[in-house]
C-alpha atoms as a PDB file:
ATOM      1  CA  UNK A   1      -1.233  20.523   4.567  1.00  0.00           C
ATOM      2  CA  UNK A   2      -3.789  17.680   5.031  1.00  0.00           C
ATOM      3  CA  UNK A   3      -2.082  13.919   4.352  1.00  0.00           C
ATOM      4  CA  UNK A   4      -5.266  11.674   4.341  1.00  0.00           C
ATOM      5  CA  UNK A   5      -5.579   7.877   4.657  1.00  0.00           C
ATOM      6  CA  UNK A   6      -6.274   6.700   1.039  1.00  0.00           C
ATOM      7  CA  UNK A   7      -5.544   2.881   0.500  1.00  0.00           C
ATOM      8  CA  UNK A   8      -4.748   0.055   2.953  1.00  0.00           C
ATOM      9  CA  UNK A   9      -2.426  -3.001   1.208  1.00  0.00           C
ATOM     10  CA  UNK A  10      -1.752  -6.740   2.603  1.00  0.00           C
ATOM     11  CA  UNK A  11       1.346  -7.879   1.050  1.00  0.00           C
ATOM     12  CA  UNK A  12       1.574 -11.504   1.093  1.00  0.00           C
ATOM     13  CA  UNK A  13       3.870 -14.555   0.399  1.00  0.00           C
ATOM     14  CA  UNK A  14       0.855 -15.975  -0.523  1.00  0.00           C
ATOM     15  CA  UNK A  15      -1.453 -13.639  -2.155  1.00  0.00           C
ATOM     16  CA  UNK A  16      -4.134 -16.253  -3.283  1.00  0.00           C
ATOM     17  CA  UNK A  17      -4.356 -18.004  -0.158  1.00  0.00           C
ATOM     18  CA  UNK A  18      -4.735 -14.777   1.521  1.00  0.00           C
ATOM     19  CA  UNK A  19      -7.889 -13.774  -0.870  1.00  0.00           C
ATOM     20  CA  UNK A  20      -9.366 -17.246  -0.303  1.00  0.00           C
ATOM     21  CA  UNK A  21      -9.138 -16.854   3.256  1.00  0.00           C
ATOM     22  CA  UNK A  22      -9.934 -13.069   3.296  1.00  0.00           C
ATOM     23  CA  UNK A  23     -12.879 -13.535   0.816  1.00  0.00           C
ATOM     24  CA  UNK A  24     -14.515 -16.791   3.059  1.00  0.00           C
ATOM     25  CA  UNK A  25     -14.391 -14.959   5.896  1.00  0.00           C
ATOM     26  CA  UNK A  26     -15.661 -11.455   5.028  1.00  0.00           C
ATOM     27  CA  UNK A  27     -16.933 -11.860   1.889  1.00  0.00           C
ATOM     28  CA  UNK A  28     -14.849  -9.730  -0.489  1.00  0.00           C
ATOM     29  CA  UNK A  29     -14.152  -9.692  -3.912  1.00  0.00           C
ATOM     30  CA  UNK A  30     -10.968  -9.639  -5.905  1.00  0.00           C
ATOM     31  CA  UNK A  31     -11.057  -7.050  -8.915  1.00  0.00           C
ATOM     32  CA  UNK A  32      -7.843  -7.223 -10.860  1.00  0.00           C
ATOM     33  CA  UNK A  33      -4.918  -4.750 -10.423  1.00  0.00           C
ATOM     34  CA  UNK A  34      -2.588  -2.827 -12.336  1.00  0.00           C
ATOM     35  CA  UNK A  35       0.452  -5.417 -11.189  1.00  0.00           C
ATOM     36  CA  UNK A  36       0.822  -9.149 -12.278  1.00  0.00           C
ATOM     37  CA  UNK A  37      -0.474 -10.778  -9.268  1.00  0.00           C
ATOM     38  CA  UNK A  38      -2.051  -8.039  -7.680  1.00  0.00           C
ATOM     39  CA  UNK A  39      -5.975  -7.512  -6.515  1.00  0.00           C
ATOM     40  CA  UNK A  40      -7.809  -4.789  -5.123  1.00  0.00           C
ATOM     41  CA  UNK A  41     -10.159  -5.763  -2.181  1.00  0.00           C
ATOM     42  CA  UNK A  42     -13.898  -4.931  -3.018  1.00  0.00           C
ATOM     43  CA  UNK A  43     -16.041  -5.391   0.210  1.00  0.00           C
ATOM     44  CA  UNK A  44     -19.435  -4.498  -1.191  1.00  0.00           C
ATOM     45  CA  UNK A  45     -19.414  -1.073   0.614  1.00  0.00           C
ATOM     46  CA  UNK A  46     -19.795   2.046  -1.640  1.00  0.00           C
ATOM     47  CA  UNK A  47     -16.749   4.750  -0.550  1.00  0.00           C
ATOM     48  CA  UNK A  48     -15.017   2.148   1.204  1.00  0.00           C
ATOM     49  CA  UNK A  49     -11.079   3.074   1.591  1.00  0.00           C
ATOM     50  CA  UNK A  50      -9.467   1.229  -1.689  1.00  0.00           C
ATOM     51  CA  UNK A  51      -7.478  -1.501  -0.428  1.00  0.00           C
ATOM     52  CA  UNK A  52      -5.330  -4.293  -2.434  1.00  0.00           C
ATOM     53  CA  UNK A  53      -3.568  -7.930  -1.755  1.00  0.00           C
ATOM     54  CA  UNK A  54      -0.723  -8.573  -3.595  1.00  0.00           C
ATOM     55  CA  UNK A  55       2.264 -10.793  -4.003  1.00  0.00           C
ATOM     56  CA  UNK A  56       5.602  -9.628  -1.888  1.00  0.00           C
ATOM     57  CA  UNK A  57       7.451  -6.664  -4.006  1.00  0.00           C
ATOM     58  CA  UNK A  58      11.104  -7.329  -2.677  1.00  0.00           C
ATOM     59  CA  UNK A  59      10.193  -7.491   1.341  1.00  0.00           C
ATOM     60  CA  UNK A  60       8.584  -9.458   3.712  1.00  0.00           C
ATOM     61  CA  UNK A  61       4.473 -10.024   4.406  1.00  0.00           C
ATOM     62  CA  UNK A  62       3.062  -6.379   5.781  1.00  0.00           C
ATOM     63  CA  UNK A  63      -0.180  -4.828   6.182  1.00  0.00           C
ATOM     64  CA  UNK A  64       0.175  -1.406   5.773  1.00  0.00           C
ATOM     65  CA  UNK A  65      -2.038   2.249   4.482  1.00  0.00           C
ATOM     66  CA  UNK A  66      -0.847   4.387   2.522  1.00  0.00           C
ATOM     67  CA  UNK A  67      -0.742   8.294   2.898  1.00  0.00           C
ATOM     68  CA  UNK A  68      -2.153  10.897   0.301  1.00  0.00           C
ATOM     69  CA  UNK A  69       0.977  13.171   0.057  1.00  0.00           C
ATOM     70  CA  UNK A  70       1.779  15.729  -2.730  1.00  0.00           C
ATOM     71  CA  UNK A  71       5.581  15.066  -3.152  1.00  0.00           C
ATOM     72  CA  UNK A  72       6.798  11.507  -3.153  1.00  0.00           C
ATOM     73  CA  UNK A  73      10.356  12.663  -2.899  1.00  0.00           C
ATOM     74  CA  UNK A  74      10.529  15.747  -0.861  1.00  0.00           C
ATOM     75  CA  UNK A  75       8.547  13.326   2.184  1.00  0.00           C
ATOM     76  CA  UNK A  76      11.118  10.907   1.983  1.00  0.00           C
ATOM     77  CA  UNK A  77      13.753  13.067   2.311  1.00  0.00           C
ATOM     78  CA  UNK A  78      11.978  14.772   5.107  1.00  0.00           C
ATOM     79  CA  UNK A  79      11.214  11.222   6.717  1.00  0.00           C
ATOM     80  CA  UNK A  80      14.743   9.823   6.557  1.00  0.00           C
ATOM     81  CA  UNK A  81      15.798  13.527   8.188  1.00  0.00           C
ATOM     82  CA  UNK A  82      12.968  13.033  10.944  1.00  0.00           C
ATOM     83  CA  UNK A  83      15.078   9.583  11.142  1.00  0.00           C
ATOM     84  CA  UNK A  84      13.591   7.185   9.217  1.00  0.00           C
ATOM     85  CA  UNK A  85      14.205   4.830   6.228  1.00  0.00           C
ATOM     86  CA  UNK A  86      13.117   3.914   3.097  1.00  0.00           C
ATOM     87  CA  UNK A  87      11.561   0.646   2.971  1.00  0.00           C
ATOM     88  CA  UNK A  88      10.663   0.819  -0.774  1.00  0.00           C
ATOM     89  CA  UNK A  89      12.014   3.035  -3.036  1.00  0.00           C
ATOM     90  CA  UNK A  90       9.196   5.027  -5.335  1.00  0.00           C
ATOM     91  CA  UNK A  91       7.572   2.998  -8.035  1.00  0.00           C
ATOM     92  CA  UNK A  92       5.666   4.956 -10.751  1.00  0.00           C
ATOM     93  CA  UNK A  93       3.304   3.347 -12.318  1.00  0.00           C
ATOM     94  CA  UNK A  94       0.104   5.361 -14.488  1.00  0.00           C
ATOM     95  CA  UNK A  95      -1.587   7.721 -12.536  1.00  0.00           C
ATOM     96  CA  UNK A  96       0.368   7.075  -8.970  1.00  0.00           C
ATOM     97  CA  UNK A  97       3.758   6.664  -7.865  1.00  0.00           C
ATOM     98  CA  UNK A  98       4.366   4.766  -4.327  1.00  0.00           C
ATOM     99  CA  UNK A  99       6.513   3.962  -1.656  1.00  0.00           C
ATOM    100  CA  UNK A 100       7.243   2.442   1.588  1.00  0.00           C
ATOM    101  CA  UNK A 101       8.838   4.302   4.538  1.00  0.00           C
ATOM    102  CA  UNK A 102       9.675   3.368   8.281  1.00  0.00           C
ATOM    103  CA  UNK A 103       9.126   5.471  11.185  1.00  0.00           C
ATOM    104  CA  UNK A 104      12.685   5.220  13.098  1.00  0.00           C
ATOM    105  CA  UNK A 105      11.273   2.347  15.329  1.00  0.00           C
ATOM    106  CA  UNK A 106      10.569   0.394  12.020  1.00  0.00           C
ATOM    107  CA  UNK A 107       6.579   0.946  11.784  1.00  0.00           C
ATOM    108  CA  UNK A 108       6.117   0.549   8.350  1.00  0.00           C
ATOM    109  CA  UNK A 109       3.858   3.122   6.690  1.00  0.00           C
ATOM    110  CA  UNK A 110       3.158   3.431   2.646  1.00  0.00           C
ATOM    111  CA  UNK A 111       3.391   7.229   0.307  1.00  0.00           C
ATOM    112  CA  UNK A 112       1.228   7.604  -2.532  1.00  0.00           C
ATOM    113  CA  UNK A 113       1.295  10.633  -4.847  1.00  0.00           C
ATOM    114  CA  UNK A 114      -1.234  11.192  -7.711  1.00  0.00           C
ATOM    115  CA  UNK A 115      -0.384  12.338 -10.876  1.00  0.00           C
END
């Protein structure tokens, strides 16, 4: 079973500071998101891994990437039996549901499953 890459997420305390400093220093873009507050990143590259910057959703300031997995619920049971936690429980929201799990030393690491 392959578990790509597919999104990369800065979580911030201050999500418009971060896009003002982001944006002058690379150039991006801010597209809305599906979540008051959130933004994806556009960096003028066609096929560029989707990436967002968004407010804080109950934790602290991360960077993080998500991983392209086919069952949000079975992987976190098999990641909390390999050890590690759940960091966010699954959200569902139209067309994805996500979550955040930690590797037992507390690398933080995001799920998303389409459908």
């Amino acid at each position: 079973m392959s578990s790509p890459i597919v999104h990369a997420e800065i979580r911030s305390t201050d999500p418009d500071a971060t896009r003002l400093f982001f944006g002058a220093l690379f150039g991006w873009s801010f597209p809305e998101g599906a979540i008051p507050g959130y933004t994806y990143v556009d960096s003028g590259v066609p096929d560029a891994l989707p990436a967002g910057i968004s407010p804080l959703q109950g934790g602290n300031p991360l960077v993080t990437f998500f991983v392209g997995i086919e069952d949000i619920d079975a992987t976190i049971a098999e990641a909390t039996r390999l050890g590690g936690s759940v960091v966010q429980e699954p959200l569902r929201v139209p067309g994805v549901a996500f979550a955040l799990i930690a590797d037992p030393a507390g690398q933080v690491v995001g799920l998303a499953q389409q459908g």
